[in-house]
C-alpha atoms as a PDB file:
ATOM      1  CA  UNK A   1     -96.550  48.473  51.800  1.00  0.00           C
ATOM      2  CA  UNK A   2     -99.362  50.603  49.796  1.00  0.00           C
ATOM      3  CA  UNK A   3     -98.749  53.215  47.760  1.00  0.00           C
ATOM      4  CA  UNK A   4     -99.638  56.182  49.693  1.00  0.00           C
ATOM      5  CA  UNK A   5     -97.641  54.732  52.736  1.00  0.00           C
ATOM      6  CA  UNK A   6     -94.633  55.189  50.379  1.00  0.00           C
ATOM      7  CA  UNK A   7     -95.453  58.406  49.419  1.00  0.00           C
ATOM      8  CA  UNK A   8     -95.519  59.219  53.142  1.00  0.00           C
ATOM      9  CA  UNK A   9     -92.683  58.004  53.703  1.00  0.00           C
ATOM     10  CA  UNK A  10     -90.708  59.571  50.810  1.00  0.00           C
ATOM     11  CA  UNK A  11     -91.915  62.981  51.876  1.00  0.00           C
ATOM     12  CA  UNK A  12     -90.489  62.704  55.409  1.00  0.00           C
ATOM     13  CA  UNK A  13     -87.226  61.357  54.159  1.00  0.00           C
ATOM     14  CA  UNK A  14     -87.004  64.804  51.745  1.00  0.00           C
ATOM     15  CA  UNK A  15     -87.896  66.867  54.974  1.00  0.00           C
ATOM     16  CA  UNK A  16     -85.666  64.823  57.763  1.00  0.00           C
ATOM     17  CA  UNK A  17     -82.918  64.121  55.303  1.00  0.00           C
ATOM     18  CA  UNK A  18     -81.655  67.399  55.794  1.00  0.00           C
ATOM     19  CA  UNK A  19     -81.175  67.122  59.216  1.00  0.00           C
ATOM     20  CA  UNK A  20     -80.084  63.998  59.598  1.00  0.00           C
ATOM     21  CA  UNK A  21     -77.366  63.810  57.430  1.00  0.00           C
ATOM     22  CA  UNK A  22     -76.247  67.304  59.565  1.00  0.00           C
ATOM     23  CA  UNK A  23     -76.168  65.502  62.389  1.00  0.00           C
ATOM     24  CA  UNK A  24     -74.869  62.132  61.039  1.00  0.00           C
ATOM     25  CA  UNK A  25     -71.717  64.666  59.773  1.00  0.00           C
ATOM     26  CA  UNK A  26     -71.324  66.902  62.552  1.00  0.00           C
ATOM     27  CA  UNK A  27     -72.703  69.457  61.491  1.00  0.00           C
ATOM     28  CA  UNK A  28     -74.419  71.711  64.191  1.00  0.00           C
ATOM     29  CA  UNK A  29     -77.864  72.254  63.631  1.00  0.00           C
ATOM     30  CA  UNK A  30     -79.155  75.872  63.473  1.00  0.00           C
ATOM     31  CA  UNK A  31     -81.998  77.930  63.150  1.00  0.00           C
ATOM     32  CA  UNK A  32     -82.873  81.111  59.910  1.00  0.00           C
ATOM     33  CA  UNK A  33     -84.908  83.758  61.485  1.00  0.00           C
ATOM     34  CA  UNK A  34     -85.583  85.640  58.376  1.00  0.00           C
ATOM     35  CA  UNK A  35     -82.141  86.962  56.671  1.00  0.00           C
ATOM     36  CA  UNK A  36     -79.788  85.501  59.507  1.00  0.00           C
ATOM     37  CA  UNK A  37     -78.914  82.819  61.829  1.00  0.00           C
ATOM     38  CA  UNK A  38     -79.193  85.041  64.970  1.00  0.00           C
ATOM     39  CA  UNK A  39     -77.276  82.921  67.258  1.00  0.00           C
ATOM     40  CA  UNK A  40     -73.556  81.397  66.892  1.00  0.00           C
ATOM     41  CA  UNK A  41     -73.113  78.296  65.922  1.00  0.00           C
ATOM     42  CA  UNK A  42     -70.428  77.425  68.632  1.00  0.00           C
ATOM     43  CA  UNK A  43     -69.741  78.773  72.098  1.00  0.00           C
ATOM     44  CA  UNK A  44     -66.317  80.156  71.794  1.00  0.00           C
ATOM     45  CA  UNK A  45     -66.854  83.811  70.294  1.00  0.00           C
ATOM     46  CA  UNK A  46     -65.324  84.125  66.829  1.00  0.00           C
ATOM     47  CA  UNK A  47     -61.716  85.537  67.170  1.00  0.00           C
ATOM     48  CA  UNK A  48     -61.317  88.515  63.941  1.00  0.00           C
ATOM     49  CA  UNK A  49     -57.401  87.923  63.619  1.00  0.00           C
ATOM     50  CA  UNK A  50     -58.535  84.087  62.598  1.00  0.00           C
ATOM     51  CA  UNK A  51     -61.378  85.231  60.165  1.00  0.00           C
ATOM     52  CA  UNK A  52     -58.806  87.193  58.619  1.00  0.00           C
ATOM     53  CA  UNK A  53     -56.603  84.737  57.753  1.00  0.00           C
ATOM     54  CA  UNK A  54     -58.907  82.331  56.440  1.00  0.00           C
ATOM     55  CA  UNK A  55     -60.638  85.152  54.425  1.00  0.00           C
ATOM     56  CA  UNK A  56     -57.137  86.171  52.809  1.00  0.00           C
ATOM     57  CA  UNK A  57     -55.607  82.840  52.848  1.00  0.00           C
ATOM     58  CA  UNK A  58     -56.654  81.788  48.892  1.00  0.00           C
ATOM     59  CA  UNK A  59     -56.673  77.796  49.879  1.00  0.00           C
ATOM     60  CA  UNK A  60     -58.648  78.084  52.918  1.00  0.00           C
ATOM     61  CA  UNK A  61     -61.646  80.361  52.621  1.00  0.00           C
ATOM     62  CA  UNK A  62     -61.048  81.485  49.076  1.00  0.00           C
ATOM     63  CA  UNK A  63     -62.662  84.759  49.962  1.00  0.00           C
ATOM     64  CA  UNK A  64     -60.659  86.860  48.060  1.00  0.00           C
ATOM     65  CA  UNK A  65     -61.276  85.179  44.489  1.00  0.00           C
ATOM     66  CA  UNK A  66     -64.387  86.703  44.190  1.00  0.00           C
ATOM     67  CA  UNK A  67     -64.134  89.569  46.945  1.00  0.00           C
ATOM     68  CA  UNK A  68     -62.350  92.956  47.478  1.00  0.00           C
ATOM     69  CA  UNK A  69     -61.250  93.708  50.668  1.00  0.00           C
ATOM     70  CA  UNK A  70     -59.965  97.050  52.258  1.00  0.00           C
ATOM     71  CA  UNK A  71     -56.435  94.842  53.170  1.00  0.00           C
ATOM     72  CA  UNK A  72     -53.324  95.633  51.972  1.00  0.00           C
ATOM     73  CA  UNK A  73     -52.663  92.181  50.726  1.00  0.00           C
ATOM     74  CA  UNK A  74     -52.777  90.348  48.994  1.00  0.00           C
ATOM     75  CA  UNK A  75     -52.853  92.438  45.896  1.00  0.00           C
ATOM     76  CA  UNK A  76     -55.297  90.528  43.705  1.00  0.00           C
ATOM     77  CA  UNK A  77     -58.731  90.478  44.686  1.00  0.00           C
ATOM     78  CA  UNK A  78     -61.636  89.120  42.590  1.00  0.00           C
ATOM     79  CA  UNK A  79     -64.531  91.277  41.868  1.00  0.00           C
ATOM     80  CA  UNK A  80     -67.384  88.876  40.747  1.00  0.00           C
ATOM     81  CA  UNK A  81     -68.741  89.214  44.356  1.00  0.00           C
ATOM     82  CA  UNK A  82     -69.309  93.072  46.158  1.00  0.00           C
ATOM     83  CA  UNK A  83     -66.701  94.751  47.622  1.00  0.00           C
ATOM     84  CA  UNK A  84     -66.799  93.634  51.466  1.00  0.00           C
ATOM     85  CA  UNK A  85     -65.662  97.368  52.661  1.00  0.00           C
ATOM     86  CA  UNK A  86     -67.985  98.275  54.995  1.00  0.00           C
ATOM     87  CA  UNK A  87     -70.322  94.926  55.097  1.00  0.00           C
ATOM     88  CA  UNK A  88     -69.977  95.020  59.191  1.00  0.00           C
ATOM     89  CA  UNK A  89     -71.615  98.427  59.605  1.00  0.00           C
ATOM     90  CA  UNK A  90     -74.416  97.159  56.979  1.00  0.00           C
ATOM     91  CA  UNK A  91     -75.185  93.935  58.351  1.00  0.00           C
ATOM     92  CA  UNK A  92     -75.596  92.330  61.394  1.00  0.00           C
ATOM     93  CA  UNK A  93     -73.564  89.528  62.315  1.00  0.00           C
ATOM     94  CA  UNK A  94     -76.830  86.747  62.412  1.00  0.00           C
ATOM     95  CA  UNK A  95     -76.998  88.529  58.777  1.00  0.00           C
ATOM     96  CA  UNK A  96     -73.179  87.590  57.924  1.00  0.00           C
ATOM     97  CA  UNK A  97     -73.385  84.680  59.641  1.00  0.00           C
ATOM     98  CA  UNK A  98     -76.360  83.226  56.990  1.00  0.00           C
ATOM     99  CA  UNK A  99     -74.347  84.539  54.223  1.00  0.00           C
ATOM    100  CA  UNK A 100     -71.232  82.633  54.637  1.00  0.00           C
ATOM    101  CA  UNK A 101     -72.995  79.434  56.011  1.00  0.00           C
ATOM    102  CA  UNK A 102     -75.309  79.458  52.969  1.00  0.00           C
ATOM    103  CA  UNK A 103     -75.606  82.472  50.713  1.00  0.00           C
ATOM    104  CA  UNK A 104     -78.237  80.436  48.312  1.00  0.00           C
ATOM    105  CA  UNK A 105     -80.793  80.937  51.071  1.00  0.00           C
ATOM    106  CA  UNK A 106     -81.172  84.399  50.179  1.00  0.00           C
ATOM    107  CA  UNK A 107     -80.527  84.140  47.079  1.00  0.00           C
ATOM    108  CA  UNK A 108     -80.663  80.704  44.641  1.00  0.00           C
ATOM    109  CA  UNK A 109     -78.386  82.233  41.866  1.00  0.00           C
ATOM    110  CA  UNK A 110     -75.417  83.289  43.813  1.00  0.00           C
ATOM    111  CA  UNK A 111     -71.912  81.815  42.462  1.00  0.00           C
ATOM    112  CA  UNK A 112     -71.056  82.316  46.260  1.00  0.00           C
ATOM    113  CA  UNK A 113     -70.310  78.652  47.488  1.00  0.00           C
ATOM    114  CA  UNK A 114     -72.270  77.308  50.748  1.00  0.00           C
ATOM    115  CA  UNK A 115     -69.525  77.113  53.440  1.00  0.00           C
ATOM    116  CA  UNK A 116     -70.976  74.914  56.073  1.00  0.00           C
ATOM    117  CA  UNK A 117     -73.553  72.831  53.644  1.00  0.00           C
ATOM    118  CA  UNK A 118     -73.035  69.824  52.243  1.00  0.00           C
ATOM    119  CA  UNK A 119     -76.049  68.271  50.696  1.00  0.00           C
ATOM    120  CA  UNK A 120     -77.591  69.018  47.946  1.00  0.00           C
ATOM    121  CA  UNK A 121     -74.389  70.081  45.896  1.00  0.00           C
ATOM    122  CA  UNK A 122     -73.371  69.496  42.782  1.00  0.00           C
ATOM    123  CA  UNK A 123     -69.511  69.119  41.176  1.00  0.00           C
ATOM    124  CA  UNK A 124     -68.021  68.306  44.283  1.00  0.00           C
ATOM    125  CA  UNK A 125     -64.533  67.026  44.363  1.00  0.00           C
ATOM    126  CA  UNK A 126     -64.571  63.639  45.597  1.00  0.00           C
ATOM    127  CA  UNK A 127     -62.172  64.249  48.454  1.00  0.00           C
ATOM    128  CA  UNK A 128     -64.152  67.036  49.751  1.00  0.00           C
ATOM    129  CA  UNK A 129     -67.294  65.534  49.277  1.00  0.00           C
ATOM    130  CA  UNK A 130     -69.617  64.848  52.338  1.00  0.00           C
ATOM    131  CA  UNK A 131     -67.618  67.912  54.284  1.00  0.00           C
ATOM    132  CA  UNK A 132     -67.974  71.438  54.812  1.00  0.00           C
ATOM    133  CA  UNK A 133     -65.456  73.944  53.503  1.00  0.00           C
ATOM    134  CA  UNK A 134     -65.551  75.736  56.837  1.00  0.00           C
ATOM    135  CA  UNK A 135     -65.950  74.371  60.454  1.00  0.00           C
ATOM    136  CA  UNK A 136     -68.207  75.977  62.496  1.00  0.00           C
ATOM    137  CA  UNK A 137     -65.904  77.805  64.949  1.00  0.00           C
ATOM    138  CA  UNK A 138     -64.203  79.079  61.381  1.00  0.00           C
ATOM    139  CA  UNK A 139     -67.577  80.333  60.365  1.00  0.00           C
ATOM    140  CA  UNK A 140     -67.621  82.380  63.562  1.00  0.00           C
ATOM    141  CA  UNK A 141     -64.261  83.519  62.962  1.00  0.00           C
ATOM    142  CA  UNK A 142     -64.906  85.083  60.012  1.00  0.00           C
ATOM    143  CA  UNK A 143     -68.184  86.351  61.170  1.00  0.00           C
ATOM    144  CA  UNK A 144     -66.036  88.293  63.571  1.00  0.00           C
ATOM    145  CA  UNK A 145     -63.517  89.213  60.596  1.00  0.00           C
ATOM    146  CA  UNK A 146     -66.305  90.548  58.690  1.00  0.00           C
ATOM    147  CA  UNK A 147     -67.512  92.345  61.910  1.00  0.00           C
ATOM    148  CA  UNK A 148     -64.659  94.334  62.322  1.00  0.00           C
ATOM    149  CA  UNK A 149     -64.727  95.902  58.497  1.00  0.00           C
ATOM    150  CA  UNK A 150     -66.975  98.842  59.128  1.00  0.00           C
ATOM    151  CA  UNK A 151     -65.046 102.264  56.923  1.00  0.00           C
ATOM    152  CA  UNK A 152     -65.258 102.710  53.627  1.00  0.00           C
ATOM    153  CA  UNK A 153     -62.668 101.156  51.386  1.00  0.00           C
ATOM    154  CA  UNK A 154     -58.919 101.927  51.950  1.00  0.00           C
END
C-alpha cells in the first residue's frame, strides 16, 4: 500500500472512529446544532422526579460534588461548578442537554466530566472504561430535572 493511501486511510479512521465506536457501544448517535443537541436522544420524554434522583444521588450522577442546588438535601453541595438555581429558565433544554452529554464541547477546560462519551478519555477506571456514566434515557431525565429549576435559589 503507498504512502499517501495510508495517510488516507488514517484520516478517515480519526473522522469515522468516532462514530463507530458509538455505535459499536450503543451509544445513540446525535447531532450539535451550535450550543445544543436540539433533539432527545430517546423517545420516552425525560421524567424530572428521575433526573432528580440521579442528580442528588452522589454515586450515580455525582452532580452535587461540584454543584449547588436549590434542594433541601442533601446538605453538602460542591461549588467548583455554578450554582444550577435557575439554569432551566436560562437555557434551553437542547442547551442542557449538550452540557451534560459533553460539557468539553463548549468548553475544552471544564473539570465537568462527559456523561454519555466515552472515547477519547483519559484516567478511566478500568471497570468503567468503554461505558458511559449516564444512559441516554438518564440523560433525558435529568434534562427534564434541570428543566424544572427555573427560581432563584432557595
Amino acid at each position: 500500500m503507498s504512502k499517501v493511501a495510508r495517510l488516507i486511510l488514517a484520516a478517515l479512521a480519526g473522522v469515522l472512529s468516532p462514530v463507530l465506536a458509538a455505535q459499536a457501544e450503543g451509544l445513540v448517535k446525535y447531532e450539535v446544532e451550535g450550543d445544543a443537541i436540539p433533539a432527545p436522544l430517546v423517545r420516552e420524554p425525560g421524567d424530572a422526579a428521575r433526573g432528580r434522583k440521579i442528580v442528588l444521588d452522589r454515586s450515580v450522577g455525582g452532580c452535587v460534588l461540584c454543584h449547588a442546588f436549590p434542594e433541601p438535601e442533601p446538605r453538602f453541595m460542591g461549588d467548583i461548578g455554578p450554582p444550577l438555581a435557575g439554569v432551566g429558565a436560562r437555557l434551553s433544554a437542547g442547551q442542557l442537554r449538550l452540557r451534560v452529554v459533553d460539557q468539553s464541547r463548549i468548553d475544552p477546560r471544564t473539570p465537568m466530566p462527559a456523561y454519555y462519551r466515552t472515547e477519547c478519555l483519559y484516567d478511566v477506571a478500568s471497570g468503567y472504561r468503554g461505558k458511559p456514566i449516564l444512559d441516554a434515557q438518564q440523560v433525558e431525565d435529568v434534562v427534564a430535572y434541570l428543566r424544572t429549576l427555573r427560581g432563584a435559589r432557595r
